[in-house]
Structures are given as structure tokens and as C-alpha cells.
C-alpha atoms as a PDB file:
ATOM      1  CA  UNK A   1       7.470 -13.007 -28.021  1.00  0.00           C
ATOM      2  CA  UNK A   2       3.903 -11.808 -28.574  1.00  0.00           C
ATOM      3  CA  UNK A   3       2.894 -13.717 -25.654  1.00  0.00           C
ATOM      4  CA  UNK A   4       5.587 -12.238 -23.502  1.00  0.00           C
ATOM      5  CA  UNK A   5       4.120  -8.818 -24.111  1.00  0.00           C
ATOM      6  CA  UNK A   6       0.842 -10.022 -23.558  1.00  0.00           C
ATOM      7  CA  UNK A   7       1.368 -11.521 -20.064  1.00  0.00           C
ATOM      8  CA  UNK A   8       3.693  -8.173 -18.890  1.00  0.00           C
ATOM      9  CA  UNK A   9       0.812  -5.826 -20.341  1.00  0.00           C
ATOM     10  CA  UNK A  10      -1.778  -7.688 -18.444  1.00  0.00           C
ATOM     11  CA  UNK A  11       0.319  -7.775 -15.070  1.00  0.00           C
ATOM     12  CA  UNK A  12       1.360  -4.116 -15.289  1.00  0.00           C
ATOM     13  CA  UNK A  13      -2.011  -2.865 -15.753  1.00  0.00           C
ATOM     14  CA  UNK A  14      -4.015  -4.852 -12.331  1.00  0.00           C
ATOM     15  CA  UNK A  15      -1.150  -3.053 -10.741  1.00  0.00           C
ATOM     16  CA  UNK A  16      -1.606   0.072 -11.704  1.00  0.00           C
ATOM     17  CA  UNK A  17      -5.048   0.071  -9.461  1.00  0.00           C
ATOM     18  CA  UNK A  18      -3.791  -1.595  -6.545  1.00  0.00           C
ATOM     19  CA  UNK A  19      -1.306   1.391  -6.383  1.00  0.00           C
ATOM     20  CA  UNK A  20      -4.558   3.662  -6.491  1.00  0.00           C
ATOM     21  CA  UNK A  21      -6.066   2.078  -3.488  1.00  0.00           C
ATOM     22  CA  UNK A  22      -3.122   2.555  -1.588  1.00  0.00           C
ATOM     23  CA  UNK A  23      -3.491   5.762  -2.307  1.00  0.00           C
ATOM     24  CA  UNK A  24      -6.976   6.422  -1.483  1.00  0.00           C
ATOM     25  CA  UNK A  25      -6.467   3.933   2.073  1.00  0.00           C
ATOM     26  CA  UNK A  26      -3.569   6.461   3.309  1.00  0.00           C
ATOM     27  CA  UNK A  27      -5.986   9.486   2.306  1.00  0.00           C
ATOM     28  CA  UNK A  28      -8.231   7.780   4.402  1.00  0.00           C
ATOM     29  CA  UNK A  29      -6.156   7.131   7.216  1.00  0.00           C
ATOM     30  CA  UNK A  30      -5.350  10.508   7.220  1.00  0.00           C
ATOM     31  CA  UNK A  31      -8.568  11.933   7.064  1.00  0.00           C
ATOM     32  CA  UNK A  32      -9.434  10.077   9.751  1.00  0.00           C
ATOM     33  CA  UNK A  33      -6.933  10.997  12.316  1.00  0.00           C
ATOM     34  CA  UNK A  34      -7.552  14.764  11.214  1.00  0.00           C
ATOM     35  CA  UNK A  35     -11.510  14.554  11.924  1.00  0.00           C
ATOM     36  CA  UNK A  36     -10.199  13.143  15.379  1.00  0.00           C
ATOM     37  CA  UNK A  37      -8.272  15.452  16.277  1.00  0.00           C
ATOM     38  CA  UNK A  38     -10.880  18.154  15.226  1.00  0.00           C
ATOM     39  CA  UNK A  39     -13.144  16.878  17.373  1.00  0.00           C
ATOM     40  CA  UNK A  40     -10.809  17.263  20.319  1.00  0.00           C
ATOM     41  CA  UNK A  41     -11.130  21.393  19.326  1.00  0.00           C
ATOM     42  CA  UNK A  42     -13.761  23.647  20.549  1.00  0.00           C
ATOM     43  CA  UNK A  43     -16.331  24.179  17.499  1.00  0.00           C
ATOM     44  CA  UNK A  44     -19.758  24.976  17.190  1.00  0.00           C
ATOM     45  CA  UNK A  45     -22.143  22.802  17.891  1.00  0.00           C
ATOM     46  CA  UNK A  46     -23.802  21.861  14.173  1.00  0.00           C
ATOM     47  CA  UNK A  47     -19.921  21.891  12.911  1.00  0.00           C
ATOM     48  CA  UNK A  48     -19.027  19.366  15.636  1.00  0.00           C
ATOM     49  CA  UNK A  49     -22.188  17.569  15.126  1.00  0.00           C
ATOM     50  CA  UNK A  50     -21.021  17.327  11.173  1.00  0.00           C
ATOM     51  CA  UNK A  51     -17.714  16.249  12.374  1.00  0.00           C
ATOM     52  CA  UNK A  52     -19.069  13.366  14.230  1.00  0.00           C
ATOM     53  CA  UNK A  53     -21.281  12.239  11.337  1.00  0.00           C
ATOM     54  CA  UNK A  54     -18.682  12.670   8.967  1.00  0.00           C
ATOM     55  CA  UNK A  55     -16.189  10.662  11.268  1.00  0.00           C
ATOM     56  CA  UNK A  56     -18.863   7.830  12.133  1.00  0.00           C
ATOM     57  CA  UNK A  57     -19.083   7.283   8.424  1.00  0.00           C
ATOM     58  CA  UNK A  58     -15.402   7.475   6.978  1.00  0.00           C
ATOM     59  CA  UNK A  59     -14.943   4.946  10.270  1.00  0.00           C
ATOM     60  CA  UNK A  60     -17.351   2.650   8.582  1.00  0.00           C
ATOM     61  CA  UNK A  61     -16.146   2.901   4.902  1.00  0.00           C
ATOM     62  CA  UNK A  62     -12.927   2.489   6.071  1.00  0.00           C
ATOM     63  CA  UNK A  63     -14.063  -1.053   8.115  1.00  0.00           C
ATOM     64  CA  UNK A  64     -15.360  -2.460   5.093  1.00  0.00           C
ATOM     65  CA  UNK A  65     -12.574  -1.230   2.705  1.00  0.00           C
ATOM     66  CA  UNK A  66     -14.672   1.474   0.254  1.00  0.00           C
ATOM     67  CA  UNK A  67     -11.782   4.370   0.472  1.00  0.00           C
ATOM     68  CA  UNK A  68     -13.578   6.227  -2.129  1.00  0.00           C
ATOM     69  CA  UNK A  69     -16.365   6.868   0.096  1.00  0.00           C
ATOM     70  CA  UNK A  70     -14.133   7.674   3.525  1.00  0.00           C
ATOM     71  CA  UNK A  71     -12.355  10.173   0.937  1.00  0.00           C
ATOM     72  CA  UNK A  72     -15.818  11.501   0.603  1.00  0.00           C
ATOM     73  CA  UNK A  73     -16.846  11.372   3.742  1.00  0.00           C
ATOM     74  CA  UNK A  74     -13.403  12.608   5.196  1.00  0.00           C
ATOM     75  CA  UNK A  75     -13.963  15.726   2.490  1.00  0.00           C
ATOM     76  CA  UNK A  76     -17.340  16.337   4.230  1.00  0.00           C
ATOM     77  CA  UNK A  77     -16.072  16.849   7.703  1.00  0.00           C
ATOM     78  CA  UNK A  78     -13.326  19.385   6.374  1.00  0.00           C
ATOM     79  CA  UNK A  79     -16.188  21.364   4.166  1.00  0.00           C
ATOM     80  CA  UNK A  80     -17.805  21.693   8.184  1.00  0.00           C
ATOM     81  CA  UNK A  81     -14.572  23.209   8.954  1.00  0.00           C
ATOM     82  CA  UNK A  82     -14.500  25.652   6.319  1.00  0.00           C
ATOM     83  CA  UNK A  83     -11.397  24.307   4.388  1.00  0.00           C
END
């Protein structure tokens, strides 16, 4: 019985992360798309060049799977904007 608990305790918890990254990978995805179509707008230059920089790098977090860090860098494009 012990055991039983054991096992389900262990399994339910290295889900409850995976469910987190899911998270943070859609925020991502998002984020993405919205710095896109941003840069599609008329802004000012240094807010478009932010944009840019902020898209180049949430691009490359996002290639080599650190969502925390697109989420960052997806935040930093939409502090450009004003938001």
C-alpha cells in the first residue's frame, strides 16, 4: 500500500512541471506572433529597433526550448510598446 502511494506521489509531481512548460511554450508562442505583428506597425525607430532585438532573442530561446527566457524576452518587446 505504502508503495502504491509512493509511486502515484512521485508520478503526479514530474507532471505537475511538464504542465508548467506547456504553459510557458504557448506564452511564448504567443509572444512571438504579437512582436510580429508589431513589427508590421509603424513605430518609432528605437521602439522598432527594441522590437527586433526582443523578437531575434525570444526566436532563439524558443529554438533551443528555454521558455522562461522568450517569456522574458517577449515581456521586453511589450515594455518598448508601452504595455
Amino acid at each position: 500500500m505504502w508503495n502504491r502511494f509512493c509511486v502515484a506521489a512521485i508520478v503526479a509531481l514530474l507532471f505537475i512541471p511538464a504542465r508548467a512548460w506547456a504553459d510557458k511554450e504557448s506564452d511564448c508562442q504567443k509572444g512571438i506572433t504579437t512582436l510580429k505583428s508589431e513589427l508590421k506597425k509603424k513605430h518609432p525607430r528605437p521602439v522598432q529597433g527594441q522590437l527586433q532585438k526582443a523578437l531575434k532573442n525570444a526566436q532563439k530561446e524558443d529554438g533551443e526550448g528555454d521558455w522562461d527566457e522568450c517569456v522574458d524576452a517577449v515581456n521586453a518587446g511589450t515594455r518598448a510598446l508601452g504595455r
